[in-house]
C-alpha atoms as a PDB file:
ATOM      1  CA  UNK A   1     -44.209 -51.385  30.503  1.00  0.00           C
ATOM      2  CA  UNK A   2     -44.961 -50.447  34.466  1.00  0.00           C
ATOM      3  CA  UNK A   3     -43.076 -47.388  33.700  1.00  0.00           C
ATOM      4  CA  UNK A   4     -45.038 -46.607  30.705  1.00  0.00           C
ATOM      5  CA  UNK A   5     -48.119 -46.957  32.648  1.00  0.00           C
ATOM      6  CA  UNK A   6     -47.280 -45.285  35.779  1.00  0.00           C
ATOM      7  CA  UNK A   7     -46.242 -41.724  33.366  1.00  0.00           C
ATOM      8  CA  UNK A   8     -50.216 -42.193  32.649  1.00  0.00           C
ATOM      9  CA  UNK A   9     -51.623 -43.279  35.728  1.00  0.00           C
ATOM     10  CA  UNK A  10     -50.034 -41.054  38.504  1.00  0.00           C
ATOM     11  CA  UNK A  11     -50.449 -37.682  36.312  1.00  0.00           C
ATOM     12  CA  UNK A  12     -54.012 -39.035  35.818  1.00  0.00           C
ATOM     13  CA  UNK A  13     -55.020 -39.803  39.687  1.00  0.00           C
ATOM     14  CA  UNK A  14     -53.283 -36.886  40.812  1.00  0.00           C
ATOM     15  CA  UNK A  15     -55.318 -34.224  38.092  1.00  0.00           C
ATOM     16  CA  UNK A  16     -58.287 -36.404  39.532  1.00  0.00           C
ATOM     17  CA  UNK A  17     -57.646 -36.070  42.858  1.00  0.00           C
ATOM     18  CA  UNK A  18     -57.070 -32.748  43.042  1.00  0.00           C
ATOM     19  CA  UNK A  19     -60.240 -31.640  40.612  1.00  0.00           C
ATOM     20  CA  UNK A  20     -62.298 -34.060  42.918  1.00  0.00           C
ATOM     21  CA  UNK A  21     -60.782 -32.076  46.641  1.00  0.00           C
ATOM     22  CA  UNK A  22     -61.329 -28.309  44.571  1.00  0.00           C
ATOM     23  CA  UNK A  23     -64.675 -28.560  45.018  1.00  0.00           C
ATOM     24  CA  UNK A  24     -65.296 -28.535  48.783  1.00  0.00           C
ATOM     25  CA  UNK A  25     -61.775 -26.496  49.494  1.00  0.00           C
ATOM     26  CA  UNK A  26     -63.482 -23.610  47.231  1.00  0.00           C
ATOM     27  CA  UNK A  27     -67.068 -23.989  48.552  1.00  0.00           C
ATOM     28  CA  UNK A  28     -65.055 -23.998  52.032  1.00  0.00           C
ATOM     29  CA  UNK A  29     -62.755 -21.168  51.288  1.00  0.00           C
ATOM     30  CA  UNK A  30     -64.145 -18.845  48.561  1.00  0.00           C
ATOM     31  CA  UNK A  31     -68.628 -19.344  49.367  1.00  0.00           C
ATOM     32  CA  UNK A  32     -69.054 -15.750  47.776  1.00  0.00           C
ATOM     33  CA  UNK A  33     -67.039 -16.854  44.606  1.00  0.00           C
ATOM     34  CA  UNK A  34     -68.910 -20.216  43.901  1.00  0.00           C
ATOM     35  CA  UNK A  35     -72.235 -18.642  44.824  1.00  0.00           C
ATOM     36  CA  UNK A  36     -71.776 -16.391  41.885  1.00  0.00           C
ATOM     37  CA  UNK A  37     -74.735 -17.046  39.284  1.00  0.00           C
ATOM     38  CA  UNK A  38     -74.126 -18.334  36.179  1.00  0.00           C
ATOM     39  CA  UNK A  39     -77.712 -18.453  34.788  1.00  0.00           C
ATOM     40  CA  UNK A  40     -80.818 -18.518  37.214  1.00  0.00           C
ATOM     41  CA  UNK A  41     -80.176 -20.263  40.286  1.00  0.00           C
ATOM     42  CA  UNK A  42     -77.949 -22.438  38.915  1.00  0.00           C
ATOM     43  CA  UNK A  43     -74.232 -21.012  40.677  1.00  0.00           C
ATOM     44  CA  UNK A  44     -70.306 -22.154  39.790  1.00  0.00           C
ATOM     45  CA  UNK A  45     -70.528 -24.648  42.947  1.00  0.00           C
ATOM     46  CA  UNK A  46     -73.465 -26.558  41.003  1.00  0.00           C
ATOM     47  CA  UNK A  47     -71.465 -26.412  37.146  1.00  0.00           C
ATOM     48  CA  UNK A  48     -68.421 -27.469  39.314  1.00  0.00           C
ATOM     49  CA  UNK A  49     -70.002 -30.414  40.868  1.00  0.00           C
ATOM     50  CA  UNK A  50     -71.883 -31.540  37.411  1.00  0.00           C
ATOM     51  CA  UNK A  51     -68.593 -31.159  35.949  1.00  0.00           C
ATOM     52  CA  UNK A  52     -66.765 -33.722  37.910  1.00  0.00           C
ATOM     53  CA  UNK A  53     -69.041 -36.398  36.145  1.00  0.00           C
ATOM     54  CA  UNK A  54     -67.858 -35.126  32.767  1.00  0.00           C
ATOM     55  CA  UNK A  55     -64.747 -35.207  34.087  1.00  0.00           C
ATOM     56  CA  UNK A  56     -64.629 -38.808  35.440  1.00  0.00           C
ATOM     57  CA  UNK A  57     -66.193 -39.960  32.017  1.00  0.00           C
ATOM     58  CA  UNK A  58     -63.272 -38.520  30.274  1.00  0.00           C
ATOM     59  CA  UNK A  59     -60.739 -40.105  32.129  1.00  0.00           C
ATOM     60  CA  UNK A  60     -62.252 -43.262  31.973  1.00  0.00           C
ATOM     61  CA  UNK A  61     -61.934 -43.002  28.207  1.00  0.00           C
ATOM     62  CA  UNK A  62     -58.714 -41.722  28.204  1.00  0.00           C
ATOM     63  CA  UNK A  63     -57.440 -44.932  30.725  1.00  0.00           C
ATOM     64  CA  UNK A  64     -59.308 -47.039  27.877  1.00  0.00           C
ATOM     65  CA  UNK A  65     -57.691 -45.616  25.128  1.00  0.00           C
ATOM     66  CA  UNK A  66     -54.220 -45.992  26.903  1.00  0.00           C
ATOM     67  CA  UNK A  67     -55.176 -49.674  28.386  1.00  0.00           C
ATOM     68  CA  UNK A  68     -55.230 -50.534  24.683  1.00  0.00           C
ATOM     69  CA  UNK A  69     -51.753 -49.656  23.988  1.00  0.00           C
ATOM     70  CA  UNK A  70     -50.782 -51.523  27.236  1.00  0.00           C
ATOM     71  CA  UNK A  71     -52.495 -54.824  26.165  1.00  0.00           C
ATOM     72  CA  UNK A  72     -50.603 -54.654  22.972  1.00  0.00           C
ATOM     73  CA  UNK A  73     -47.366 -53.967  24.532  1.00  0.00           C
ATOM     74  CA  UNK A  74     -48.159 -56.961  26.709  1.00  0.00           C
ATOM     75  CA  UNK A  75     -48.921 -59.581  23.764  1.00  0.00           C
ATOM     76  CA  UNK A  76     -45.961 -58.315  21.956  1.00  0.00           C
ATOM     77  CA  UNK A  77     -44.076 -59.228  24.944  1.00  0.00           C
ATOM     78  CA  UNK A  78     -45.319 -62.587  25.214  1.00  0.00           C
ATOM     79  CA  UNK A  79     -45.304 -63.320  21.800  1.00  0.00           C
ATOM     80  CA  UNK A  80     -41.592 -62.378  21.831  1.00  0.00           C
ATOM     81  CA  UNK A  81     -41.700 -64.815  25.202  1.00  0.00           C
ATOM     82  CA  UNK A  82     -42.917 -68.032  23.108  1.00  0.00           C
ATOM     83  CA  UNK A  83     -40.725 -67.662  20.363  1.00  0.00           C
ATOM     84  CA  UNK A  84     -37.863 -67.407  22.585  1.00  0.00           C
ATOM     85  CA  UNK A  85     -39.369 -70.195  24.212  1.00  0.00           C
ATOM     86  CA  UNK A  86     -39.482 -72.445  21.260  1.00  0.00           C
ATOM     87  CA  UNK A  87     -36.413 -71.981  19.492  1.00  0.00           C
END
């Protein structure tokens, strides 16, 4: 079950982590790039930014979806716990 959660939480944190850090390496690195105008005044560093909210609400659904599937694998484990337990 830790393994099971770890092959979704490390790949997770790590995709975060580095989407998260992106932003101010690029700004940093490439200004002329992320000054580039998407529509009006609104530029890539701004869509980048807004983005990581999107982001960070889909990851938190994803973690939900996948902390279901955990807390089943954990009453199925103590279910199989009891019974051994009472026989």
């Amino acid at each position: 079950m830790i393994a099971e959660k770890a092959r979704f939480i490390v790949p997770a944190t790590l995709f975060f982590v580095v989407y998260y850090f992106a932003l101010p390496v690029l700004v940093g690195y490439a200004p002329a790039f992320m000054k580039t105008e998407v529509f009006g005044v609104v530029n890539l560093a701004y869509l980048f930014a807004l983005s990581q909210f999107f982001m960070a609400w889909v990851l938190a659904g994803l973690y939900l979806r996948a902390a279901s599937r955990f807390d089943e694998q954990g009453r199925r484990i103590l279910e199989a716990l009891r019974r051994r337990r009472a026989a």
